[in-house]
Protein backbone atom coordinates (compact mmCIF):
# COMPACT_ATOMS: atom_id res chain seq x y z
CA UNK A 1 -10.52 -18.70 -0.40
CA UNK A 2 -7.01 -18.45 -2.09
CA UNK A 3 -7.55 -14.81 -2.86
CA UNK A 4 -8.52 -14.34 0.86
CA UNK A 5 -5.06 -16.08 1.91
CA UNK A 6 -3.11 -14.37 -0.29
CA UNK A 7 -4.23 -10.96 1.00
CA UNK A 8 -3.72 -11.81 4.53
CA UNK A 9 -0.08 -13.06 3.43
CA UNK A 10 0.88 -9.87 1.73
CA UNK A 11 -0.82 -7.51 4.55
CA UNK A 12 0.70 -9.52 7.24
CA UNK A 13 3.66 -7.47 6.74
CA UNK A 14 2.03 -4.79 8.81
CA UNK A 15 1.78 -6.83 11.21
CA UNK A 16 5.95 -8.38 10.92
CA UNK A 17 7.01 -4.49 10.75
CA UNK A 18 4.69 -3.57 13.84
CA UNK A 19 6.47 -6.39 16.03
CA UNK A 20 10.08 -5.60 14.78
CA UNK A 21 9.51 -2.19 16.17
CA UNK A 22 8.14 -3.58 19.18
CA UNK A 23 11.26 -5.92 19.65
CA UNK A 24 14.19 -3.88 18.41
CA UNK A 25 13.41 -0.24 17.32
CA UNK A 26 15.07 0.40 14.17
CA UNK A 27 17.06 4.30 13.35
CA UNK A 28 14.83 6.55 11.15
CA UNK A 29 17.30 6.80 8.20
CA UNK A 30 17.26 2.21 8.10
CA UNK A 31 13.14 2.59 8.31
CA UNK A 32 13.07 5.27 5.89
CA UNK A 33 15.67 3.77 3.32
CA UNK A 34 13.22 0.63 3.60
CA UNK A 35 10.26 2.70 3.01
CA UNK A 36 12.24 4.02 -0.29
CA UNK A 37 12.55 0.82 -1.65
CA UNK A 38 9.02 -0.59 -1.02
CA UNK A 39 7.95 2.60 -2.73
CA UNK A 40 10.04 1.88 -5.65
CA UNK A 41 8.31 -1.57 -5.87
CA UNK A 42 5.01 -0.44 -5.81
CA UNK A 43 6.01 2.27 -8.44
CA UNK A 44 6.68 -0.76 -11.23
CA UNK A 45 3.84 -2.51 -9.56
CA UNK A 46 1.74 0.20 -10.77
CA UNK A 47 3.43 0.90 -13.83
CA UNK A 48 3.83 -2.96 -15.21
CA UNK A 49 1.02 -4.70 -13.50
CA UNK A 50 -1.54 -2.31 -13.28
CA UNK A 51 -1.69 0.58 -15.56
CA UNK A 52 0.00 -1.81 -18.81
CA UNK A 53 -2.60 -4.56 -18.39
CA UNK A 54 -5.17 -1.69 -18.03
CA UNK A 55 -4.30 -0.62 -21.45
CA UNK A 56 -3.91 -3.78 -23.32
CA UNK A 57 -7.78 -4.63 -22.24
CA UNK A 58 -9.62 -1.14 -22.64
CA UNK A 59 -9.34 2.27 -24.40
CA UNK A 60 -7.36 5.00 -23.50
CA UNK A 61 -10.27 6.86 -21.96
CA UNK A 62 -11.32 3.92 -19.98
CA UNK A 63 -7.39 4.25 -18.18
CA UNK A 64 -8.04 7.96 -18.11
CA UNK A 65 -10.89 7.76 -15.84
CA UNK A 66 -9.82 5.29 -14.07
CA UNK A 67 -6.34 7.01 -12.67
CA UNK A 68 -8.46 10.30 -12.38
CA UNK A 69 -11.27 8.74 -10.07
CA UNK A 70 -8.62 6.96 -8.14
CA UNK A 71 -6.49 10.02 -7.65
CA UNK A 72 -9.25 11.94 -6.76
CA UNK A 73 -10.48 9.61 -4.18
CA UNK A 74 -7.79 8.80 -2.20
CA UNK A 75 -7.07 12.48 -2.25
CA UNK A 76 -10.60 13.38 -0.81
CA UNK A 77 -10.26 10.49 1.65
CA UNK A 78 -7.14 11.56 2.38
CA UNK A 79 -8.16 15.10 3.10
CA UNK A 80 -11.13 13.84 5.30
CA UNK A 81 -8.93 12.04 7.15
CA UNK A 82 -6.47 14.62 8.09
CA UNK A 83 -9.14 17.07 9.17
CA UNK A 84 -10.16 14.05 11.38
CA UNK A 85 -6.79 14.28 13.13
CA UNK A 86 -4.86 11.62 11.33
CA UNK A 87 -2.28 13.44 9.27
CA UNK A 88 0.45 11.96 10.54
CA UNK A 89 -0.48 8.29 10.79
CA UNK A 90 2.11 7.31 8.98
CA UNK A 91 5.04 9.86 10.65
CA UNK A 92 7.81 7.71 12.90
CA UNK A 93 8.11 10.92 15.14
CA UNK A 94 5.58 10.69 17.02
CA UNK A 95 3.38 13.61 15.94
CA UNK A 96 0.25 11.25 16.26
CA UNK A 97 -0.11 12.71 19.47
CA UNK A 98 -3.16 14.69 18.53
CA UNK A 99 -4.32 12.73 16.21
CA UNK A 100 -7.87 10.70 16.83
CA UNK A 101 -7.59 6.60 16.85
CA UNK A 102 -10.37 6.19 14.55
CA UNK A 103 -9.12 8.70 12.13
CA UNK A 104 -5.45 6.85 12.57
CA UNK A 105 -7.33 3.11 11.28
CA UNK A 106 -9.91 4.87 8.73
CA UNK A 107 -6.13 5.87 7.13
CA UNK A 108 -4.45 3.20 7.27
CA UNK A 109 -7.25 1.18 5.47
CA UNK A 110 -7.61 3.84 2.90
CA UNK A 111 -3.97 3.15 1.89
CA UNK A 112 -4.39 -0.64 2.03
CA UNK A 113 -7.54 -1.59 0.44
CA UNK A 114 -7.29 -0.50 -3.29
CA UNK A 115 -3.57 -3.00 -3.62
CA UNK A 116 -5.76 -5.79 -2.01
CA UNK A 117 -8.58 -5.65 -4.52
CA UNK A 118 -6.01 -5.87 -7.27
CA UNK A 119 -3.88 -8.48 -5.89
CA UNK A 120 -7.39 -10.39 -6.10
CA UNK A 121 -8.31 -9.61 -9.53
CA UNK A 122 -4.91 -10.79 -10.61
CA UNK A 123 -6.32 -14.59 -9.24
CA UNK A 124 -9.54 -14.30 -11.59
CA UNK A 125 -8.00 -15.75 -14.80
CA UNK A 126 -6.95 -18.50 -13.25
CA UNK A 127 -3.38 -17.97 -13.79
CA UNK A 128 -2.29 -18.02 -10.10
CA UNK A 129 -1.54 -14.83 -8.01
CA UNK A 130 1.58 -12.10 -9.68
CA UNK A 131 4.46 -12.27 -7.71
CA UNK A 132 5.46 -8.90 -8.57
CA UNK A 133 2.07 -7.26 -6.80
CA UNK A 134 2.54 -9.84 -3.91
CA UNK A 135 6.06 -8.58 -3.21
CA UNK A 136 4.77 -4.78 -3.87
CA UNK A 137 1.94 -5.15 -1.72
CA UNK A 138 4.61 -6.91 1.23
CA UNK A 139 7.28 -4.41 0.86
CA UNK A 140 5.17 -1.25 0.67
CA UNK A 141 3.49 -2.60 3.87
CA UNK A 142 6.70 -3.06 6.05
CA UNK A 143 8.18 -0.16 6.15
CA UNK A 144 4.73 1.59 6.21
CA UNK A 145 4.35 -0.30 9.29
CA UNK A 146 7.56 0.18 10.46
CA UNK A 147 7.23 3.94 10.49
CA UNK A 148 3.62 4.62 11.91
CA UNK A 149 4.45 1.88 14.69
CA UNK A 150 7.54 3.80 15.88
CA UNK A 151 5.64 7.24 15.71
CA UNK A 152 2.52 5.42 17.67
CA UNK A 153 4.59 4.17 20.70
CA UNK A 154 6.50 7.21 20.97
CA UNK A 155 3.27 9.34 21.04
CA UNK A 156 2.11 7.05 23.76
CA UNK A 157 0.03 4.60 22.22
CA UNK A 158 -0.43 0.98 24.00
CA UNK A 159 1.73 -1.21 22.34
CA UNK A 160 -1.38 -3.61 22.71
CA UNK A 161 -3.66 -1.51 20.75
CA UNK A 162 -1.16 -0.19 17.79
CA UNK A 163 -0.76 -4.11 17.36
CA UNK A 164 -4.65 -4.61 17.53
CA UNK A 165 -4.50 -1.84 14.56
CA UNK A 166 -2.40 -3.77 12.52
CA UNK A 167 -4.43 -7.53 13.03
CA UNK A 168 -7.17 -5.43 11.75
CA UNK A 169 -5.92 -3.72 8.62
CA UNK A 170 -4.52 -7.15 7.90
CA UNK A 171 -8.01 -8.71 8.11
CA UNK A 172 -9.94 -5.79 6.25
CA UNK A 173 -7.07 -5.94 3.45
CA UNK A 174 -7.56 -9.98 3.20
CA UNK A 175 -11.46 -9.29 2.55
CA UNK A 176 -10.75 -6.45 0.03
CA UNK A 177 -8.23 -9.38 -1.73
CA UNK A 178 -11.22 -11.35 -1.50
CA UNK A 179 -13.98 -9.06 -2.92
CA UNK A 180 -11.68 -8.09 -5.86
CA UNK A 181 -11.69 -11.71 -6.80
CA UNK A 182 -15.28 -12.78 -6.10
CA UNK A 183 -16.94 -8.83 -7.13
CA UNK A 184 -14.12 -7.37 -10.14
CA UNK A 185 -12.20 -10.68 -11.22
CA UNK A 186 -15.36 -12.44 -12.99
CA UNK A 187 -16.55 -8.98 -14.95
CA UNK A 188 -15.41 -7.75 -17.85
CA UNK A 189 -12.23 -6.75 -19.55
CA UNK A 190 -13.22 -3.18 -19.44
CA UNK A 191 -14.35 -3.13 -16.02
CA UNK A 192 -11.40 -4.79 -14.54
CA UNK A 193 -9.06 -2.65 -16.40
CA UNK A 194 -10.82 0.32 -14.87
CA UNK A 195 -10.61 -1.18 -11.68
CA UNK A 196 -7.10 -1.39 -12.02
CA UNK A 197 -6.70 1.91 -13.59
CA UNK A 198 -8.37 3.12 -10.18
CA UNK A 199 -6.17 1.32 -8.15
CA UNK A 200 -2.96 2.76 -9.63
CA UNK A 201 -4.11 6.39 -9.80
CA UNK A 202 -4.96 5.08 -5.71
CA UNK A 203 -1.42 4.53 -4.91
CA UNK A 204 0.37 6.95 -7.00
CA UNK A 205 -1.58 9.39 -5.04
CA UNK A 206 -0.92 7.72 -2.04
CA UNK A 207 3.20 7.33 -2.68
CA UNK A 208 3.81 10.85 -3.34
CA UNK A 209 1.62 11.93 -0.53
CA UNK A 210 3.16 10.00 2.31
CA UNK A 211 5.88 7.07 1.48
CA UNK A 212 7.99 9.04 -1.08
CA UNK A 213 8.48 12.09 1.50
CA UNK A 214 8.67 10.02 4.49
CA UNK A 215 11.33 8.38 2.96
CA UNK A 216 13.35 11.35 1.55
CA UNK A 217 13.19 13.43 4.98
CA UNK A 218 15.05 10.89 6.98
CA UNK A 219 16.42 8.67 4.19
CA UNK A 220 18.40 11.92 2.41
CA UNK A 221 20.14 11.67 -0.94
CA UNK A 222 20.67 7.68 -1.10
CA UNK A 223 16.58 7.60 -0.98
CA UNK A 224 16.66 7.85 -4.90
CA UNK A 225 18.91 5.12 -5.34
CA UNK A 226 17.06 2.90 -3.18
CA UNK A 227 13.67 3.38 -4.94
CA UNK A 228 15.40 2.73 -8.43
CA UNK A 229 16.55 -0.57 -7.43
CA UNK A 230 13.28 -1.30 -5.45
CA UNK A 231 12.04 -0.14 -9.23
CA UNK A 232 14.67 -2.62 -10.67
CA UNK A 233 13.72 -5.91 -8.73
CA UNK A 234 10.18 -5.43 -9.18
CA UNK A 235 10.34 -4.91 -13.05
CA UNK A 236 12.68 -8.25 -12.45
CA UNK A 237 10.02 -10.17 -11.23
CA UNK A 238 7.51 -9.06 -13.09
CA UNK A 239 9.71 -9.97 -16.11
CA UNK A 240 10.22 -13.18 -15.00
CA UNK A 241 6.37 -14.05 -13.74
């Protein structure tokens, strides 16, 4: 149940960036500077927590495989996804306009779901959740939020119904925290370390696909500095977990 609660905590930051939107719209360059740091975050996340503990518990070709497959993956899902009209799920200007609703959620789960199964392998050993993928997972998910929200309304999606998205992807990240627990966390060392290795090829697919030039166009030069010190507190955190 913990691992269930903890996903739903770090995923309920889609759900916090949808309604700050909603409330007070935020400029581009503050959503995309946000974006820049979540993304450096996740980038230690993956580096530190993911693909290091990967390596410590299998072989080198174990990791291989596992970044390959993941990269892979999220690239063909990716690909489907786009054809299926949503490219631009995650844009703040409003090109969702012809993109299709289902295509729009099938995306936004692809990007959430392979951080939840880790953050609920990291509960297996019994050492309590890391702080440093709880705070990845939360400040990836904000401005990600943040940015396909704004780009929603202004194509002329129902406020109703881009918040209905995000209550979703919260729930179906939640049961991905909890299936990584119950399904990954109890197997072996090998097969959680490939797990993980999947995962990270996952997002570093996923960051330089959408957050990392999201962030750039409208965040400009300062965009570099922000992910280094998103990169900075994360290591800082992990450091001290």
């Amino acid at each position: 149940m913990s691992a269930l609660l903890w996903g739903l905590l770090a995923s309920s930051s889609l759900i916090v960036g949808a309604l700050l939107v909603m409330v007070r719209p935020l400029p581009q360059r503050v959503v995309a500077l946000v974006m820049a740091f979540g993304a450096g975050v996740l980038i230690s996340a993956v580096a530190y927590d993911l693909v290091q503990d990967a390596f410590e518990h299998s072989s080198g070709w174990v990791l291989l495989a596992g970044l390959t497959a993941g990269a892979v993956a999220f690239y063909a899902g990716d690909l489907l996804i786009d054809r299926l009209g949503g490219a631009d799920r995650k844009r703040s200007t409003g090109a969702q306009a012809g993109g299709a609703g289902a295509a729009i959620a099938f995306g936004t789960v692809l990007d959430g779901v392979p951080e939840s199964v880790v953050l609920g392998t990291t509960l297996a050993g019994g050492a309590g959740v890391s702080v440093a993928m709880l705070a990845a997972v939360f400040l990836s998910n904000l401005p990600e939020a943040m940015s396909a929200t704004a780009g929603l309304l202004k194509s002329g999606t129902p406020a109703r119904s881009v918040l209905l998205l995000w209550i979703g992807t919260t729930i179906v990240a939640g049961a991905a925290s909890w299936a990584g627990w119950y399904f990954v966390g109890s197997a072996g060392g090998e097969t959680v370390a490939l797990v993980q290795a999947f995962a990270a090829g996952a997002l570093l697919t996923m960051l330089t696909d959408t957050m990392v030039p999201e962030a750039y166009e409208f965040g400009g030069p300062s965009t570099g500095l922000v992910t280094v010190l998103g990169f900075s507190v994360a290591f800082g955190l992990s450091t001290l977990a």
